[in-house]
C-alpha atoms as a PDB file:
ATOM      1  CA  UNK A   1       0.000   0.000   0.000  1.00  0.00           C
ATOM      2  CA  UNK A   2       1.058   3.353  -0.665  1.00  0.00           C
ATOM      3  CA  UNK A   3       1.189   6.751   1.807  1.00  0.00           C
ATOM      4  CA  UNK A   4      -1.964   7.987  -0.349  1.00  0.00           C
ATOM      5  CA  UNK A   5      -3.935   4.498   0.210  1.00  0.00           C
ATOM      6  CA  UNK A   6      -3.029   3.874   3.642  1.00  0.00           C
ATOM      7  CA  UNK A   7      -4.235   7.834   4.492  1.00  0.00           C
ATOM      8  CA  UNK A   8      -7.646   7.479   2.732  1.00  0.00           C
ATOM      9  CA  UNK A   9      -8.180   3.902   3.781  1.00  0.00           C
ATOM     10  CA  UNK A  10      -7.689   4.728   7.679  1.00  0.00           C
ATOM     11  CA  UNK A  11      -9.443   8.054   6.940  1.00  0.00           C
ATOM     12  CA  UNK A  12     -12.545   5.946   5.770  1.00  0.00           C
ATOM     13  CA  UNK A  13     -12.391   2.900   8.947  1.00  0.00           C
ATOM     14  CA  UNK A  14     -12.499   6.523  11.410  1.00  0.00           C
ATOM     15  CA  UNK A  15     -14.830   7.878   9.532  1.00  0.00           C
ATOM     16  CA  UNK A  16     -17.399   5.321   9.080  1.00  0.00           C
ATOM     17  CA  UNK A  17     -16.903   2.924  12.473  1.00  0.00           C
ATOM     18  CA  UNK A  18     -19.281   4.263  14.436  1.00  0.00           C
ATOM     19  CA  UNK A  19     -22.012   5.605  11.802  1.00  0.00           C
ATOM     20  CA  UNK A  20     -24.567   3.114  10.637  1.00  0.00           C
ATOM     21  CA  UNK A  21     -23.066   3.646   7.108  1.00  0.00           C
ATOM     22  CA  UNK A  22     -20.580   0.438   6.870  1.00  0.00           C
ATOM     23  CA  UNK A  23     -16.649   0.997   7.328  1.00  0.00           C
ATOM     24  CA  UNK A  24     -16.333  -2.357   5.643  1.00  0.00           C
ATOM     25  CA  UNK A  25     -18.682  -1.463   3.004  1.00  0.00           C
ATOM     26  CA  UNK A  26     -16.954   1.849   2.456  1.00  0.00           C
ATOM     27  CA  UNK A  27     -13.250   0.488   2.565  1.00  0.00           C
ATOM     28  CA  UNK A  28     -14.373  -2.416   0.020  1.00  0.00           C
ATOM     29  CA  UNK A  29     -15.506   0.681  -2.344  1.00  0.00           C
ATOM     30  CA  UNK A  30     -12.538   2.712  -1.886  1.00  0.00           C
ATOM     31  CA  UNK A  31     -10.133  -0.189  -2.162  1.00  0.00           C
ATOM     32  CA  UNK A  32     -12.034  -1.081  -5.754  1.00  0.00           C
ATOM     33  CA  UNK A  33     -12.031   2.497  -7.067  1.00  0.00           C
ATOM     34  CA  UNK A  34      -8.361   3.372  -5.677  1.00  0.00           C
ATOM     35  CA  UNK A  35      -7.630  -0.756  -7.488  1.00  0.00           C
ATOM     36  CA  UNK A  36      -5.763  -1.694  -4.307  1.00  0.00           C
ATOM     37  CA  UNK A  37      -4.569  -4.925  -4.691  1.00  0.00           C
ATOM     38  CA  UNK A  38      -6.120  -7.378  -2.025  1.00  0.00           C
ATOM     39  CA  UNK A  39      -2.968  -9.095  -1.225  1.00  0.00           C
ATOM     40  CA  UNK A  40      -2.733 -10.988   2.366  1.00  0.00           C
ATOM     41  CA  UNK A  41      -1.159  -7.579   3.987  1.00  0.00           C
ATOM     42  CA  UNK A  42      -4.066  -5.383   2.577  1.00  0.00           C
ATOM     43  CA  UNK A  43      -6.821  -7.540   4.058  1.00  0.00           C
ATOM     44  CA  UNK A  44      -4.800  -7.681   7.499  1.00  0.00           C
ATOM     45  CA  UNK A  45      -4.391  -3.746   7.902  1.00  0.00           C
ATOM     46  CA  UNK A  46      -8.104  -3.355   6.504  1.00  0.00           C
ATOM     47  CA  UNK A  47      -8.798  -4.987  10.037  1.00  0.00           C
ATOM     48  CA  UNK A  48      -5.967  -3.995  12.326  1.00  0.00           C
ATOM     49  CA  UNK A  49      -6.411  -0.655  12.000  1.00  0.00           C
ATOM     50  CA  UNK A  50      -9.975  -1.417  14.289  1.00  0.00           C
ATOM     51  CA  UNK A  51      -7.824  -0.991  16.902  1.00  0.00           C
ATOM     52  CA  UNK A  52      -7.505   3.392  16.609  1.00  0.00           C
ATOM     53  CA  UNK A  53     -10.979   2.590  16.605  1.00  0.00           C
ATOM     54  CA  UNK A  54     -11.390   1.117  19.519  1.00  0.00           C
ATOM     55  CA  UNK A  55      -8.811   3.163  21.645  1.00  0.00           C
ATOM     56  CA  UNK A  56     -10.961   6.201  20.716  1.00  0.00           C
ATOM     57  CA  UNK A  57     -13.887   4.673  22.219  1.00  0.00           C
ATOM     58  CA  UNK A  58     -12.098   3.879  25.010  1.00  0.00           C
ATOM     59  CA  UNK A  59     -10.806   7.248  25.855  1.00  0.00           C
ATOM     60  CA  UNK A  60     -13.710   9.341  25.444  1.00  0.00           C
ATOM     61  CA  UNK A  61     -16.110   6.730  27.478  1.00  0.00           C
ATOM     62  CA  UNK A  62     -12.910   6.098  29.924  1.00  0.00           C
ATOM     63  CA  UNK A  63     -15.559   6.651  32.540  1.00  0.00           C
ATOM     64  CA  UNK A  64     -17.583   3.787  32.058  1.00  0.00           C
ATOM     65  CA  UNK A  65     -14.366   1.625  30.793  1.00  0.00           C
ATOM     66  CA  UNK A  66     -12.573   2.817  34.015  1.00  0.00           C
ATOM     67  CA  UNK A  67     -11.974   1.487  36.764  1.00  0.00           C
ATOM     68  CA  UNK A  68     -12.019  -1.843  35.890  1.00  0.00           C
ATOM     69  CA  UNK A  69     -13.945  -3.275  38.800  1.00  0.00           C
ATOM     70  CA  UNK A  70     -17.137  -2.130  36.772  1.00  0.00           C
ATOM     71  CA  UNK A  71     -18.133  -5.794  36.593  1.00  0.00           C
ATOM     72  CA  UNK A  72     -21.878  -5.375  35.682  1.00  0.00           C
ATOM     73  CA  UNK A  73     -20.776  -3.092  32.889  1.00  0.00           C
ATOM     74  CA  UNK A  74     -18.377  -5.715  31.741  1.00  0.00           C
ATOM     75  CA  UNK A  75     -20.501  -8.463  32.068  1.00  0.00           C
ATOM     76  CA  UNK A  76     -22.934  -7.302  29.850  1.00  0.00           C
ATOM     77  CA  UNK A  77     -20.615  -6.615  27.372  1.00  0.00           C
ATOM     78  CA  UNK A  78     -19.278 -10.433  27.442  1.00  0.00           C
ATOM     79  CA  UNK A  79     -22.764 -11.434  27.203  1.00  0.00           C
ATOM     80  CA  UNK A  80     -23.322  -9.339  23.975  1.00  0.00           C
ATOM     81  CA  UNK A  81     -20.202  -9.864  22.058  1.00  0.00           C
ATOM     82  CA  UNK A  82     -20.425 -13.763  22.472  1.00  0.00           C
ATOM     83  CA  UNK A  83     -22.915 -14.615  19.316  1.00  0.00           C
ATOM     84  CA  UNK A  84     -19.953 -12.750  17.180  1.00  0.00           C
ATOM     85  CA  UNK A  85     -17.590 -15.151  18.784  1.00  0.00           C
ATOM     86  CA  UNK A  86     -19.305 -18.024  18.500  1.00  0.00           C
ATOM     87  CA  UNK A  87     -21.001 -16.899  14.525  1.00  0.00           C
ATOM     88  CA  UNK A  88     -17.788 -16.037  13.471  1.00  0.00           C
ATOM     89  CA  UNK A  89     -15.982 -19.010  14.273  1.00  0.00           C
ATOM     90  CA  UNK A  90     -18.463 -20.758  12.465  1.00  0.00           C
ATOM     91  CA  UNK A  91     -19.132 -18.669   9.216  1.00  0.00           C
ATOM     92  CA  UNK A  92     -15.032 -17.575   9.275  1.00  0.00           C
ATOM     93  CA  UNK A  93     -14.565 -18.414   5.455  1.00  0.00           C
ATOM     94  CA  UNK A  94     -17.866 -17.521   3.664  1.00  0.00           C
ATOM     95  CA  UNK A  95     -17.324 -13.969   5.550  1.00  0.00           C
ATOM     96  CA  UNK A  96     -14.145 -13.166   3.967  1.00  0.00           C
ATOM     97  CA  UNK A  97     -15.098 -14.510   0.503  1.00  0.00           C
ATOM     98  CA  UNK A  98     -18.007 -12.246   1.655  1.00  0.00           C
ATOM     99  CA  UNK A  99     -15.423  -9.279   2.057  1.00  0.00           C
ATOM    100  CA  UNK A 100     -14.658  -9.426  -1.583  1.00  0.00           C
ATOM    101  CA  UNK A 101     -17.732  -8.770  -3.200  1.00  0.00           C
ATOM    102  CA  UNK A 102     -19.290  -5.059  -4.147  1.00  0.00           C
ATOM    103  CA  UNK A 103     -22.515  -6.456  -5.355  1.00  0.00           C
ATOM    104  CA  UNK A 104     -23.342  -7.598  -1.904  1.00  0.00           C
ATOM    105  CA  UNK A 105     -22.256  -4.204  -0.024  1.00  0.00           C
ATOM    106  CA  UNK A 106     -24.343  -2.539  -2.554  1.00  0.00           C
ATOM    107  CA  UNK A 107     -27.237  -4.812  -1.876  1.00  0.00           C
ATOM    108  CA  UNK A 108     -26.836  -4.303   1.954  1.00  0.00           C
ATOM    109  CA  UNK A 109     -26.126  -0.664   1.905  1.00  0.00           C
ATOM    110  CA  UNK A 110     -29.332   0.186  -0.412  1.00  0.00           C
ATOM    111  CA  UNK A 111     -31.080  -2.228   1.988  1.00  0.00           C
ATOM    112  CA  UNK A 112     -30.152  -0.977   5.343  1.00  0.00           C
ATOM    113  CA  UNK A 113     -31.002   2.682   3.974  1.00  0.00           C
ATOM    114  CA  UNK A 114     -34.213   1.679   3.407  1.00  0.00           C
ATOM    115  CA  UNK A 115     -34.622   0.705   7.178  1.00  0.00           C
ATOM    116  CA  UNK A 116     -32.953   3.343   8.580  1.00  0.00           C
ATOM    117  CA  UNK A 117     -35.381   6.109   6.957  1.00  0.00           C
ATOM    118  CA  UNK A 118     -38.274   4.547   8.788  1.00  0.00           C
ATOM    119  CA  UNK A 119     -36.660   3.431  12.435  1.00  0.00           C
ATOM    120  CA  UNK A 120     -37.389   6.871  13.870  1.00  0.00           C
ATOM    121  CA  UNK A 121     -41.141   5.875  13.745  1.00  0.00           C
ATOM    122  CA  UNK A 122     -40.641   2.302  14.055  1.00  0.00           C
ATOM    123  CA  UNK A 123     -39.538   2.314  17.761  1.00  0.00           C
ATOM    124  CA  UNK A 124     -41.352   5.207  19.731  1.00  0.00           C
ATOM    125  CA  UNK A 125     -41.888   3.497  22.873  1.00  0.00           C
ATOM    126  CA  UNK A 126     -38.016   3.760  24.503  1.00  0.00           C
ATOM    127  CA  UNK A 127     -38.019   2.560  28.264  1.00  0.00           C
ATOM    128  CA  UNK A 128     -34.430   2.113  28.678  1.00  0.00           C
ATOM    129  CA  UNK A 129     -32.191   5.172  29.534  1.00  0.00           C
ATOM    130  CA  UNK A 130     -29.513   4.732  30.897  1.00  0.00           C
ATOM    131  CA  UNK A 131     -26.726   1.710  30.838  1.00  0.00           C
ATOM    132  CA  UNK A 132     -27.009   0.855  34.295  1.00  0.00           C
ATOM    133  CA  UNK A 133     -30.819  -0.394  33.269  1.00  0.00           C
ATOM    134  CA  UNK A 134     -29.814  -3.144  30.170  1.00  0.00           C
ATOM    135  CA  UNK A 135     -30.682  -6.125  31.798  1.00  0.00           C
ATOM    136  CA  UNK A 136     -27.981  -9.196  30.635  1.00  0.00           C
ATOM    137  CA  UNK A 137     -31.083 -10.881  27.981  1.00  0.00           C
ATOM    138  CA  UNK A 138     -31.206  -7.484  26.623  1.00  0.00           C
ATOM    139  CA  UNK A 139     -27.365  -7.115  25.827  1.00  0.00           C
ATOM    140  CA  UNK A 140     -28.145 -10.663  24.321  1.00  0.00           C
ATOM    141  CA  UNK A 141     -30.290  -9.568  22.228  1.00  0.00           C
ATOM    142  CA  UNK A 142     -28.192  -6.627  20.994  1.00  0.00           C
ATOM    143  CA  UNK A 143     -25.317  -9.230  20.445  1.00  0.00           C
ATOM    144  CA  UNK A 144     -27.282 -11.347  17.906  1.00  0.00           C
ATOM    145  CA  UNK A 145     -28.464  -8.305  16.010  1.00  0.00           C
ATOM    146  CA  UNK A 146     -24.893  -7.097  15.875  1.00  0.00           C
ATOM    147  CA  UNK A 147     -24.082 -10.441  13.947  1.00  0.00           C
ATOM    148  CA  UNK A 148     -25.972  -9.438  10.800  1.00  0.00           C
ATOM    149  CA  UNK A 149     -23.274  -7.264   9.962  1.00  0.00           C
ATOM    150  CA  UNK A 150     -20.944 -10.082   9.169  1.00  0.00           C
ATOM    151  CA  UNK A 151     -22.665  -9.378   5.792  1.00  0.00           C
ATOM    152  CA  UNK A 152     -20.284  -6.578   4.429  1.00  0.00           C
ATOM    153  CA  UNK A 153     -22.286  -2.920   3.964  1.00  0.00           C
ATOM    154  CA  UNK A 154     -24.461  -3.998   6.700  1.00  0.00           C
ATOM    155  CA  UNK A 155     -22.851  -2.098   9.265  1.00  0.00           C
ATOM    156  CA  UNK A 156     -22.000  -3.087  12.545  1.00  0.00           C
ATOM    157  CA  UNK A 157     -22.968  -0.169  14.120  1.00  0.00           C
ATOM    158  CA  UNK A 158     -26.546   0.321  12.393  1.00  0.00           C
ATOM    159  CA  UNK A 159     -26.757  -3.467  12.932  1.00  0.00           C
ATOM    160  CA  UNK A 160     -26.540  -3.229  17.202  1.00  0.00           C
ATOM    161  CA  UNK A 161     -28.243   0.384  17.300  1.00  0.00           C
ATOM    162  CA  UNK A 162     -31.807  -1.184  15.476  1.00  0.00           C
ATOM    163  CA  UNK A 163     -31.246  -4.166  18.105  1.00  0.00           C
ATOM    164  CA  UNK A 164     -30.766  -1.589  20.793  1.00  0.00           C
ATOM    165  CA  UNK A 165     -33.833   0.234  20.181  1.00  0.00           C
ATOM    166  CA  UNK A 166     -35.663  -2.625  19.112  1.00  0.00           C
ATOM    167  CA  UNK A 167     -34.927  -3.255  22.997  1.00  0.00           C
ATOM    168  CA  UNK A 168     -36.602  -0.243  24.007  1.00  0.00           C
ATOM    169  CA  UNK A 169     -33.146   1.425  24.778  1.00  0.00           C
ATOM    170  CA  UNK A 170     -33.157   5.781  23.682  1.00  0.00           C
ATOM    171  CA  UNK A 171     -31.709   6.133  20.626  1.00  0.00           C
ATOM    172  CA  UNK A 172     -28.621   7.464  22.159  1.00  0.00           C
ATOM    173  CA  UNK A 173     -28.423   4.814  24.360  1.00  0.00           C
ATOM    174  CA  UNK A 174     -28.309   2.529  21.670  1.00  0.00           C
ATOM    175  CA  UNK A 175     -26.096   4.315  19.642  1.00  0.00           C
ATOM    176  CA  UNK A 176     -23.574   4.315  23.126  1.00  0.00           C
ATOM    177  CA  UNK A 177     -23.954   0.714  24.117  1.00  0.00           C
ATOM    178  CA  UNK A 178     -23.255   0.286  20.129  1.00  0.00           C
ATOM    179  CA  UNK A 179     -19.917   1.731  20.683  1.00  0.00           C
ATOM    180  CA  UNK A 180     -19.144   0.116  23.913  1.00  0.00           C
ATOM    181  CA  UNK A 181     -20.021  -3.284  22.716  1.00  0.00           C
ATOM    182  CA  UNK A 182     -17.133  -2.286  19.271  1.00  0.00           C
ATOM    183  CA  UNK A 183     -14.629  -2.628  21.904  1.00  0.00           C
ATOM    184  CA  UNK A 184     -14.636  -6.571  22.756  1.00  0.00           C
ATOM    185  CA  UNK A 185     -16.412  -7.657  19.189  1.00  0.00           C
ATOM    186  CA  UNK A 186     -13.333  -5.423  17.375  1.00  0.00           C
ATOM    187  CA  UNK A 187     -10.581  -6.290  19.669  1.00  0.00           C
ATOM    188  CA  UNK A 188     -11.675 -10.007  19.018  1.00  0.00           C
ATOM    189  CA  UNK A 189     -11.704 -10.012  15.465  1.00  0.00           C
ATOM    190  CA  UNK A 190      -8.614  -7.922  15.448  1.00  0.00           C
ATOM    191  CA  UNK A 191      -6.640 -10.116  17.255  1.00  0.00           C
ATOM    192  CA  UNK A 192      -7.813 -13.366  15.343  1.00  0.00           C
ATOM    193  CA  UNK A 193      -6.797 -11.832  12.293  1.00  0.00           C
ATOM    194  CA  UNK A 194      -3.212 -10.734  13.932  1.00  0.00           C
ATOM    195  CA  UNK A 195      -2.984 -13.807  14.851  1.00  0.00           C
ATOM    196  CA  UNK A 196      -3.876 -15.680  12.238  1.00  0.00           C
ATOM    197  CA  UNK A 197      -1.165 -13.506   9.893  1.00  0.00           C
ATOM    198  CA  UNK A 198       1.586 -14.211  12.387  1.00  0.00           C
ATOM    199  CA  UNK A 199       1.277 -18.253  11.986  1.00  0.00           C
ATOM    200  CA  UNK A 200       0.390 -18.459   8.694  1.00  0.00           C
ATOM    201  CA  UNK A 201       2.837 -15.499   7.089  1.00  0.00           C
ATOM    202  CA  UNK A 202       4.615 -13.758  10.070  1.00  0.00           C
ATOM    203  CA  UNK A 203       6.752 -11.674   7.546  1.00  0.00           C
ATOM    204  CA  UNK A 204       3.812 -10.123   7.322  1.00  0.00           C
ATOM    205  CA  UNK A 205       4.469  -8.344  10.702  1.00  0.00           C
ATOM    206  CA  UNK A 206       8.279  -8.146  10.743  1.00  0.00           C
ATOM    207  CA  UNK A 207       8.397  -6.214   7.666  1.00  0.00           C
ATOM    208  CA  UNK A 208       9.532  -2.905   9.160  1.00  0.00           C
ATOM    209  CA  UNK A 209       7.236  -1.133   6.015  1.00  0.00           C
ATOM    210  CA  UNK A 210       4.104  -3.107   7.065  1.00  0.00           C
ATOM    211  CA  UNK A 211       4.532  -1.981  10.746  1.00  0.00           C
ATOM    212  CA  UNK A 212       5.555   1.503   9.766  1.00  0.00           C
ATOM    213  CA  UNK A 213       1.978   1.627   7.906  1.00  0.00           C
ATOM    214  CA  UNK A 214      -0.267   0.133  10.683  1.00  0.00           C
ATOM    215  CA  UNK A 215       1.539   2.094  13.050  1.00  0.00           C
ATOM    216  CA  UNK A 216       0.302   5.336  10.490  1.00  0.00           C
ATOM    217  CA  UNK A 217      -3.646   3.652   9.609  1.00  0.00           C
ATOM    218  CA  UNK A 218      -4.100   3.114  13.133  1.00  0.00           C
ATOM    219  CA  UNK A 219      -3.181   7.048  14.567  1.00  0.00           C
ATOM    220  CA  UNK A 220      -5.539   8.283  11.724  1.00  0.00           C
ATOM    221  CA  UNK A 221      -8.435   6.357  12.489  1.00  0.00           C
ATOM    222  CA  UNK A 222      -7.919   6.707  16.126  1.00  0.00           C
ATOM    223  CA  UNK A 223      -7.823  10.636  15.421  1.00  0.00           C
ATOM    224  CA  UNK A 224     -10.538  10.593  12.846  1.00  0.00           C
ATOM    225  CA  UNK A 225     -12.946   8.104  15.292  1.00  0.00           C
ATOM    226  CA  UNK A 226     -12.859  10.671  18.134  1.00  0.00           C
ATOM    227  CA  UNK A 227     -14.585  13.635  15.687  1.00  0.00           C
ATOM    228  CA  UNK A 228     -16.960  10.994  14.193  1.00  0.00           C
ATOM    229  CA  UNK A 229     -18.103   9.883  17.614  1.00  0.00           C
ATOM    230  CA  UNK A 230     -18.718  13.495  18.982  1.00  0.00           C
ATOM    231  CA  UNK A 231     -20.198  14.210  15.719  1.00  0.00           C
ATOM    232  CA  UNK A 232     -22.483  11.480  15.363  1.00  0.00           C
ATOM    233  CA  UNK A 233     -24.494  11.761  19.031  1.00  0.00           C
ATOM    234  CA  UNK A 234     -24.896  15.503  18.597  1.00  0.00           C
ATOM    235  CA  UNK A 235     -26.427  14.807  15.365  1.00  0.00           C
ATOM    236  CA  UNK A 236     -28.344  12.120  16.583  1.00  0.00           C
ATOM    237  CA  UNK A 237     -30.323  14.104  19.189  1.00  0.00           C
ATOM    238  CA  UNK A 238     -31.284  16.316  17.119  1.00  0.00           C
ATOM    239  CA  UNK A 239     -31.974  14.782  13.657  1.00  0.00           C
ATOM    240  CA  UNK A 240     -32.094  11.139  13.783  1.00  0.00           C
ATOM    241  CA  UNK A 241     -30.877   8.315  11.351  1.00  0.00           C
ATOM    242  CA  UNK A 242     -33.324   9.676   8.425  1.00  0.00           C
ATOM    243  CA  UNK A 243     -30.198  11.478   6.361  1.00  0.00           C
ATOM    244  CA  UNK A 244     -28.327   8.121   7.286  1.00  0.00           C
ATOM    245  CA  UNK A 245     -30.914   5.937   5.377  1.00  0.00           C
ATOM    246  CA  UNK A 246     -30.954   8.466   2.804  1.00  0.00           C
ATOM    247  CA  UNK A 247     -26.925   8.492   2.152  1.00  0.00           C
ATOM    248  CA  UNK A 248     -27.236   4.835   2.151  1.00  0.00           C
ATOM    249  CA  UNK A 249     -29.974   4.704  -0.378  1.00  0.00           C
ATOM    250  CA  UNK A 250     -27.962   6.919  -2.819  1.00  0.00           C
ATOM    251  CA  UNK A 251     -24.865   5.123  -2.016  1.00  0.00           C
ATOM    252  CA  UNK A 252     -26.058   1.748  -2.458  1.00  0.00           C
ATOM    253  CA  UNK A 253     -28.249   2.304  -5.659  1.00  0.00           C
ATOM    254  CA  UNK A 254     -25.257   4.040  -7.181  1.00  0.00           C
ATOM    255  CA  UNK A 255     -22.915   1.203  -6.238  1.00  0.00           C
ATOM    256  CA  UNK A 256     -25.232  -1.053  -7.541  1.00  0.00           C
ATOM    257  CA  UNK A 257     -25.408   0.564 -10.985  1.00  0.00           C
ATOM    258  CA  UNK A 258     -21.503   0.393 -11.163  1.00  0.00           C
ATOM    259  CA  UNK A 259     -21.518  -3.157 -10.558  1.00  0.00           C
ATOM    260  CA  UNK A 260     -24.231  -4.251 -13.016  1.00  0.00           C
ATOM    261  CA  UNK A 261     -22.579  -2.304 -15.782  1.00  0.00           C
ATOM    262  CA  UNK A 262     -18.861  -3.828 -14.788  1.00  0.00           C
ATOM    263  CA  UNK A 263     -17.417  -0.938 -13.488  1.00  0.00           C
ATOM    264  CA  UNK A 264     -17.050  -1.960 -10.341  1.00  0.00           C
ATOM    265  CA  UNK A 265     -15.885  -6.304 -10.218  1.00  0.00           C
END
């Protein structure tokens, strides 16, 4: 990867995280427009760089992440991320084939829009304000509605935010226990795929260039995550997810186009 690709790439992961707009979905666009070459490195620091992602998280809810003998918080957090674990595992291979296709982030993206212009007025009813009141079956819950987005252009975030709310959680609520619950489900995938690189091809990570450029992806999306977040809740107490679906809608039906008339492969 080059300066240019690793900047726009981790630009896009900070960007698009936390919004329920698809970071994978986004980087799988940019990577087929900017004709990256998915070699084994690519895919790897398409993933690792999750972990800026998470550390901005971290710091601006260091509250609720600190100290650490917040068990209850914790605990619900294990409870949520575990269908991810356990999915994952399972569907490992048909999700990365998965990760190569535009046709289905375009399908997903256009799809998701679609929902998100109508989930304002789909769940009115919100009983759940704060954290400290999301009982363990409701984190549950959340965690199996976060595993749709193994489906790239899904979005992870849009995926555990509809689950939230569909739990009667505030839409800020959900959007925050969204970002909490990115911590363990990120951290887990990124350190599978780390993990996986270093047995099967640890050159991979003792190439002093490859380091170099992780070291760079992750400080941009780390930087670039903290605006989105701060961004994102203001906007979402005011306006709601309708100019979401809307960008998604757009996106996705253009994407679409591309990719029935061979532009995009």
């Amino acid at each position: 990867m080059t300066l240019f690709e690793t900047i726009v790439i981790s630009i896009i992961e900070g960007l698009t995280e936390f919004l329920p707009i698809s970071s994978t979905g986004h980087m799988i666009i940019a990577s087929s427009i900017l004709g990256i070459a998915k070699d084994d490195f690519t895919k790897l620091f398409e993933i690792a760089i999750q972990l800026g992602a998470i550390l901005s998280v971290v710091v601006l809810y260091r509250k609720k992440f600190f100290p650490l003998n917040r068990l209850n918080f914790y605990l619900k957090l294990l409870v949520a991320v575990i269908p991810a674990l356990v999915l994952g595992a399972i569907f490992s291979k048909k999700i990365d084939t998965l990760l190569e296709s535009p046709l289905t982030v375009a399908i997903t993206m256009l799809a998701g829009g679609i929902i998100l212009l109508f989930i304002d007025k789909l769940f009115t009813k919100s009983t759940v304000e704060k954290e400290e009141s999301i009982s363990l079956s409701k984190a549950f819950t959340i965690g199996i509605w976060q595993c749709l987005a193994m489906i790239p252009g899904t979005s992870r975030s849009a995926a555990s935010i509809i689950g939230g709310m569909q739990q009667k959680l505030t839409r800020n609520l959900a959007a925050e226990f969204s970002f909490f619950l990115a911590v363990p489900t990120m951290a887990a995938a990124t350190g599978y795929k780390l993990l996986k690189a270093w047995k099967e091809n640890p050159e991979l990570l003792k190439d002093k260039h490859n380091l170099i450029t992780l070291g760079i992806g992750n400080l941009i999306a780390f930087v670039v995550a903290l605006i989105a977040i701060k961004f994102f809740i203001g906007f979402l107490q005011k306006h709601g997810f309708r100019l979401f679906g809307w960008y998604r809608v757009i996106v996705g039906t253009a994407l679409l186009v591309l990719v029935l008339t061979g532009y995009l492969k």
